[in-house]
Protein backbone atom coordinates (compact mmCIF):
# COMPACT_ATOMS: atom_id res chain seq x y z
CA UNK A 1 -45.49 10.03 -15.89
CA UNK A 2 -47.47 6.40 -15.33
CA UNK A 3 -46.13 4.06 -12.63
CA UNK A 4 -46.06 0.64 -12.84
CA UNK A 5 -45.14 -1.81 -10.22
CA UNK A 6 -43.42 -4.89 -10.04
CA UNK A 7 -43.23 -6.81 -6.86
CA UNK A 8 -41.21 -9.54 -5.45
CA UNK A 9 -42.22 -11.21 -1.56
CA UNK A 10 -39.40 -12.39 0.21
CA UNK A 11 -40.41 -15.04 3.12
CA UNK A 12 -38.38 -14.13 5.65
CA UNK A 13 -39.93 -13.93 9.19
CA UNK A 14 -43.14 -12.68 7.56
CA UNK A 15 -41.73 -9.51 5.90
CA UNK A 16 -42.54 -8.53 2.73
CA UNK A 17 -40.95 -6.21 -0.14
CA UNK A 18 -42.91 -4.65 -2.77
CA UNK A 19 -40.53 -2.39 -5.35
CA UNK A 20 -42.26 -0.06 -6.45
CA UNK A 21 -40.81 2.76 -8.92
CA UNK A 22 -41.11 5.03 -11.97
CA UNK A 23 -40.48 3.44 -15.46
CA UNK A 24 -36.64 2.35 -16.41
CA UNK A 25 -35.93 2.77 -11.90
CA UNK A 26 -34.15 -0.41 -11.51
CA UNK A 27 -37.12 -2.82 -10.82
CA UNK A 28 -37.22 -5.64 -13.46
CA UNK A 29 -33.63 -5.14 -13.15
CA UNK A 30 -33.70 -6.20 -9.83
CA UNK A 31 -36.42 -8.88 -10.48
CA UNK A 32 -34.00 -10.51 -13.02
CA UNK A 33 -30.72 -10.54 -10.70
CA UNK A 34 -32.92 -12.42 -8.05
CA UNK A 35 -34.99 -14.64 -10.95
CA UNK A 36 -31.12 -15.92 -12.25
CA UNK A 37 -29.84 -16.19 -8.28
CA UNK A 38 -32.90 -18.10 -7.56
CA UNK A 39 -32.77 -20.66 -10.04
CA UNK A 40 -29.22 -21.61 -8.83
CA UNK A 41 -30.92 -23.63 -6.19
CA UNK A 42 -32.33 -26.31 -8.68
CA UNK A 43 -30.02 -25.94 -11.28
CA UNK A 44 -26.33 -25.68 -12.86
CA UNK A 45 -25.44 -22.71 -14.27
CA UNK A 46 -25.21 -24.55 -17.93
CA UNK A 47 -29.12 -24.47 -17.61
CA UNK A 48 -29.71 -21.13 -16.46
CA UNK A 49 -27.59 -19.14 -18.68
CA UNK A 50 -28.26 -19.93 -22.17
CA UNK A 51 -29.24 -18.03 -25.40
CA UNK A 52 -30.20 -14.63 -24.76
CA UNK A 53 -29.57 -14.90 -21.37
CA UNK A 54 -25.75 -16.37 -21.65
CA UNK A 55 -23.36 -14.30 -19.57
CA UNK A 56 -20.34 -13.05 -21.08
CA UNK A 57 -18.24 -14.90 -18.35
CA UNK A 58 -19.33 -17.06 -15.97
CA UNK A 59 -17.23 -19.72 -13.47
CA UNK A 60 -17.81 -21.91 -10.65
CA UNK A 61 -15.73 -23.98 -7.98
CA UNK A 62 -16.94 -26.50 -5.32
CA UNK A 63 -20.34 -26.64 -3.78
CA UNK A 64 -22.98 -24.34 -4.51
CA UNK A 65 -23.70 -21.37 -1.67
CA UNK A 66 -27.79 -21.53 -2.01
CA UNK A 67 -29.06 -18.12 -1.01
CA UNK A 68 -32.73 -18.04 -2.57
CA UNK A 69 -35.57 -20.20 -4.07
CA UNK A 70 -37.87 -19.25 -6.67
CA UNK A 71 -41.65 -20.14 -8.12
CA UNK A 72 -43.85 -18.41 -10.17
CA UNK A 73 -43.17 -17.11 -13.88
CA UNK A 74 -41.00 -14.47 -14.84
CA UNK A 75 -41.95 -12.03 -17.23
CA UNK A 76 -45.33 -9.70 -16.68
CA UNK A 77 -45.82 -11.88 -13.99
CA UNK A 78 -44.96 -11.27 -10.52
CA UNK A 79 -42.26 -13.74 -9.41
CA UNK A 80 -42.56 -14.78 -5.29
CA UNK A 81 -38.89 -15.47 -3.76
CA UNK A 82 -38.00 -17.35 -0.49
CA UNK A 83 -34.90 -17.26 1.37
CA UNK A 84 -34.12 -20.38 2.50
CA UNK A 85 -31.05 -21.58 4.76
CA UNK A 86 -27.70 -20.67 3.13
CA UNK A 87 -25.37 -23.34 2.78
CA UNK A 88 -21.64 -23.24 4.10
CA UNK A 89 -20.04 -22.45 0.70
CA UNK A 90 -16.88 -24.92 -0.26
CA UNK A 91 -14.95 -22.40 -2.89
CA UNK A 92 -15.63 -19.34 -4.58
CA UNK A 93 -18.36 -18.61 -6.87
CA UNK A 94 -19.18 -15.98 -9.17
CA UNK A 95 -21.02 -14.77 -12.36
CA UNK A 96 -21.91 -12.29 -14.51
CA UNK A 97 -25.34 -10.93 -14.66
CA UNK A 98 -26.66 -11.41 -18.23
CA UNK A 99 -27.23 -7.64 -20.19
CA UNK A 100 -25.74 -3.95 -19.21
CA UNK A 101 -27.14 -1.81 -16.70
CA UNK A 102 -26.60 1.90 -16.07
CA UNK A 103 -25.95 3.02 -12.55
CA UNK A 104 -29.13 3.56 -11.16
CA UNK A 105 -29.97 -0.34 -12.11
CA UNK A 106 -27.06 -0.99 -10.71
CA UNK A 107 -27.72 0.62 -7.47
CA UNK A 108 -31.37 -0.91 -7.18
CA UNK A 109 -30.13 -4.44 -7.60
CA UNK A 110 -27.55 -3.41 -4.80
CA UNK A 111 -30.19 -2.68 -2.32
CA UNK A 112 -31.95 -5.67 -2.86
CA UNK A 113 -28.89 -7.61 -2.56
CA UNK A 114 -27.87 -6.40 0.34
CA UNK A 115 -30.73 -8.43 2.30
CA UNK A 116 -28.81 -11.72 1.35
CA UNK A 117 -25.65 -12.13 3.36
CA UNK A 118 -22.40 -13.54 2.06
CA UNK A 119 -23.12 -12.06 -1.75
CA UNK A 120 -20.54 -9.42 -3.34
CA UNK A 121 -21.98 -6.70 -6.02
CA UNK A 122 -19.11 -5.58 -8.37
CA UNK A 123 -19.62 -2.93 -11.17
CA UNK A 124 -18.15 -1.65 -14.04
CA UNK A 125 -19.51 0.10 -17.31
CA UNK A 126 -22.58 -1.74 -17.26
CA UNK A 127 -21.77 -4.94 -15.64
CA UNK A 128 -22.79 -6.49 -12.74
CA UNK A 129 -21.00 -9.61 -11.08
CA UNK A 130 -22.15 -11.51 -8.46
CA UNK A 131 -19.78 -13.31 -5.86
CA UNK A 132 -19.49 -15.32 -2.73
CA UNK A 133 -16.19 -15.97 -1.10
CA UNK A 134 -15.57 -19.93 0.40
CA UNK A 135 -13.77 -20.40 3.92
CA UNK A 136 -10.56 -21.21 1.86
CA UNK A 137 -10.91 -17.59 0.46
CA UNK A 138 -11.67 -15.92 4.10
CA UNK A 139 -9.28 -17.78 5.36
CA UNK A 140 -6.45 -16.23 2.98
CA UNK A 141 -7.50 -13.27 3.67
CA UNK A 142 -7.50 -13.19 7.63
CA UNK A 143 -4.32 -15.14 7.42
CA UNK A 144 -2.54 -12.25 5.14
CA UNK A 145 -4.09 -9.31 7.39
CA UNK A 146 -2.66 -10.97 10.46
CA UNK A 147 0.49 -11.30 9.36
CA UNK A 148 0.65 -7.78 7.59
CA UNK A 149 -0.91 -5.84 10.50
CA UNK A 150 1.81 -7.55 12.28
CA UNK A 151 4.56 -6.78 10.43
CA UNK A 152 3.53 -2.84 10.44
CA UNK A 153 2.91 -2.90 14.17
CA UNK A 154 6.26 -4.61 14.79
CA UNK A 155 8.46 -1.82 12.25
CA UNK A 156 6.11 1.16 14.22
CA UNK A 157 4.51 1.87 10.48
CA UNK A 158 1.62 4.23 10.97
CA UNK A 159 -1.61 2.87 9.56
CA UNK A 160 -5.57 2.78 9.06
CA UNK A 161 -6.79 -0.51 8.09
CA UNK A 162 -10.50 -0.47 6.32
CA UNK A 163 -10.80 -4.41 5.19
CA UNK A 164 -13.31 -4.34 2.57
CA UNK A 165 -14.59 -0.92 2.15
CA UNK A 166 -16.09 0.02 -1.38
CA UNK A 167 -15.04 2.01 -3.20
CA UNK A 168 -17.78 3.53 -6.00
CA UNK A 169 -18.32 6.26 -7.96
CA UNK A 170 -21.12 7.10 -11.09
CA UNK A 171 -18.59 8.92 -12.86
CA UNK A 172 -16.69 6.46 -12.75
CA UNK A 173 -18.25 3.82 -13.81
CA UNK A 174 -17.24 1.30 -10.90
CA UNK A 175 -18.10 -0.13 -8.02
CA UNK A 176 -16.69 -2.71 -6.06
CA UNK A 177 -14.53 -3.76 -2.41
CA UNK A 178 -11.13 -5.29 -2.09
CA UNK A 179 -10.50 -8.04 0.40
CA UNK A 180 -8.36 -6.28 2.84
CA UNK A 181 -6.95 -2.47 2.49
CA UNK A 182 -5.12 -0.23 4.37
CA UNK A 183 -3.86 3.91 4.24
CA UNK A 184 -0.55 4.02 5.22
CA UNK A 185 0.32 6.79 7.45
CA UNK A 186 -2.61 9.13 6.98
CA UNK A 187 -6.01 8.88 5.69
CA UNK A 188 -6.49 9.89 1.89
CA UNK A 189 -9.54 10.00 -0.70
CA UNK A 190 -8.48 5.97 -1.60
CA UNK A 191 -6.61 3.48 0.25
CA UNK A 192 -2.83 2.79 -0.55
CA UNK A 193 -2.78 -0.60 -0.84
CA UNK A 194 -5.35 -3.26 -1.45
CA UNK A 195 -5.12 -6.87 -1.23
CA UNK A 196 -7.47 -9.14 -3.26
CA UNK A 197 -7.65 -12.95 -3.16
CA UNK A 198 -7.88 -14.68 -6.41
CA UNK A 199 -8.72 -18.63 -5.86
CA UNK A 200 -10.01 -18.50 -9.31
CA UNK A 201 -9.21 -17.37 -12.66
CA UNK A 202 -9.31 -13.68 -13.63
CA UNK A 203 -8.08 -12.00 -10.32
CA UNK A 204 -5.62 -9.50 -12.42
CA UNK A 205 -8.73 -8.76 -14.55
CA UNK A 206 -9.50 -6.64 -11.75
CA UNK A 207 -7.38 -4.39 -11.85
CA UNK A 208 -9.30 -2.67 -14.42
CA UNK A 209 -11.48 -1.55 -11.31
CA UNK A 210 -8.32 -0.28 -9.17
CA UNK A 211 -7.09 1.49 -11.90
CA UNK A 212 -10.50 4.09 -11.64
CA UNK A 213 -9.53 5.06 -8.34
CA UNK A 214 -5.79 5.22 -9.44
CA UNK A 215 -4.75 2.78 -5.92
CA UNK A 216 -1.25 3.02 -5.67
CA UNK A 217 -0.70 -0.71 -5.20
CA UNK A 218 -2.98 -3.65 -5.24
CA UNK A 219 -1.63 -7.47 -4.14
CA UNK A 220 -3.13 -10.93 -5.33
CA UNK A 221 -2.74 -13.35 -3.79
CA UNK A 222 -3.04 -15.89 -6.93
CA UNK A 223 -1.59 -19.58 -7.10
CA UNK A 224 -0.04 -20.03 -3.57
CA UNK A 225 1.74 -16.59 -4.38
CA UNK A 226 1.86 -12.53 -3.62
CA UNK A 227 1.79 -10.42 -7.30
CA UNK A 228 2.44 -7.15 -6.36
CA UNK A 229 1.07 -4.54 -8.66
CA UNK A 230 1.85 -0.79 -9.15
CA UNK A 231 -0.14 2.09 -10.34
CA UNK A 232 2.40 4.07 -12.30
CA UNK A 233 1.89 6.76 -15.79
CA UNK A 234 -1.57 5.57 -15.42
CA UNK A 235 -1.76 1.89 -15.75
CA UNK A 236 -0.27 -0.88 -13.25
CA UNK A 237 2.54 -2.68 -13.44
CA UNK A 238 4.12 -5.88 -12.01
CA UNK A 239 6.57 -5.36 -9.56
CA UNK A 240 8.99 -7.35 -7.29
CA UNK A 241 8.63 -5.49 -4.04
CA UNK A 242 6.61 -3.20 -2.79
CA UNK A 243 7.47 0.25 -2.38
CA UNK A 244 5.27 1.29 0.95
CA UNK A 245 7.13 -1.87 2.95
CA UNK A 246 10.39 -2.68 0.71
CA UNK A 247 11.83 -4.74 3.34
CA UNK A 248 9.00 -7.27 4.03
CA UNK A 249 10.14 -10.54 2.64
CA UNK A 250 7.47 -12.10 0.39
CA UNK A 251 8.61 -15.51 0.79
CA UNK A 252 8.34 -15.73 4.34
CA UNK A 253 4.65 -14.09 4.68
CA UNK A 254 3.45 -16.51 1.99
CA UNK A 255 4.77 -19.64 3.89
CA UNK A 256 3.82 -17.97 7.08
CA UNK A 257 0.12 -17.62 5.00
CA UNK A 258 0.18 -21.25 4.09
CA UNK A 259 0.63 -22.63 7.70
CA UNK A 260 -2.40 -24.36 9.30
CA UNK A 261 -2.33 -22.70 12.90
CA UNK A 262 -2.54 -18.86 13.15
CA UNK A 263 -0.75 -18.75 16.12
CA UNK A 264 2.46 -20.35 15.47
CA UNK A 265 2.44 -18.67 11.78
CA UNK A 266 2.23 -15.48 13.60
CA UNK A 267 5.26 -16.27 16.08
CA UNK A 268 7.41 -17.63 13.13
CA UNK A 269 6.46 -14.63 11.26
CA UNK A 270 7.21 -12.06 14.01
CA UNK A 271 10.10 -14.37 15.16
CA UNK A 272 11.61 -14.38 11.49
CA UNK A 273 11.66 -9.97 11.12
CA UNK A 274 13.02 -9.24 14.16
CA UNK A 275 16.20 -11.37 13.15
């Protein structure tokens, strides 16, 4: 079988990365995620992603979280890419990358990607979504695992937290990593219970992911509130409370969440279950 070569150069403290592969490995795959990321830096996505190379879904929130800069052509040509300094992002961002990809694409884009920090890689049957999370979002996040790692601590629930662990698998046709999860009591082939922090449309949509790995119960955190969602006769289903902690009070986490100083949310919090 021929080889053929395509090669990108990223500029960053004088290292360089040549992919090289067999035919249909990944590699103009991988070109093409970092040609669309690229072009981000000098343009809105309405520019980018048109005709043939319109996503299927594609939003955006706040400032843009510059991660690369391109020149060069794209096509036969090889394309030169150079990291440049990222940007504090404002709100979330994300889009879908234009086309299907089977897994080992998939997986060659990942590598790449991996080199530019802050950027999420989500999969399923053939499509690949690109993410980064604002300070708002992290913030969320931190403030919910606080408050929930307290809450088990304080009721002597046994636990292993794993934050944003991915969970994958070929056969199944997914990849991707919650926000925050946890096993409760003892360790198992998935987590129990995953959080995810939806600041933007489309956070249930994901579900569709969890419900691969059959988790037992996912929360969003969507519109200033806690969904609580449970896997049950194979699909999920909304629920009021949830069944590992069916005494936690929802209310009082989420205004505990919404507080502006971790420390006093966490006293109220702790303060308010031990009554």
């Amino acid at each position: 079988m021929r080889r053929y070569n395509n090669s990108v150069c990223l500029l960053k403290k004088r290292c360089y990365l040549t992919i090289v592969g067999q035919n249909r490995a990944g590699k103009t795959s991988v070109l093409q995620a970092l040609h669309y990321i690229s072009r981000l830096a000098g343009s809105e996505f309405k520019y980018i992603f048109q005709q043939e190379r319109l996503p299927q879904f594609i939003t955006t929130t706040g400032k843009k979280n510059i991660l690369v800069n391109a020149s060069g052509f794209w096509g036969y040509n090889t394309m030169t890419i150079q990291l440049t300094e990222q940007l504090n992002p404002v709100n979330d961002q994300y889009f879908i990358l234009p086309g299907r990809y089977n897994w080992q694409q998939f997986k060659a884009i990942q590598a790449v990607m991996q080199e530019v920090p802050g950027l999420k890689l989500t999969y399923l049957d053939g499509c690949v979504e690109f993410m980064t999370t604002g300070e708002d979002h992290e913030m969320i996040k931190k403030f919910l695992a606080i408050l929930l790692e307290a809450y088990l601590f304080e009721k002597g629930i046994q636990f292993i937290p794993i934050g944003n662990a991915t969970r994958e698998a070929e056969t199944k046709g997914a990849s991707f990593a919650p926000d925050e999860s946890y096993y409760i009591g003892t360790k198992k082939d998935h987590p129990d219970l995953a959080i995810e922090v939806a600041l933007t449309s489309g956070g249930t949509d994901k579900l569709k992911k969890y419900k691969r790995f059959q988790i037992p119960e996912v929360w969003f955190w969507q519109k200033n509130k806690i969904l609580i969602y449970r896997f049950r006769q194979n699909d999920y289903e909304q629920v009021e409370r949830s069944e590992f902690l069916p005494n936690l009070d929802l209310e009082l986490l989420v205004r505990c969440v919404l507080m502006s100083d971790i420390v006093e949310a966490r006293m109220a919090f702790i303060n308010a279950i031990r009554q």
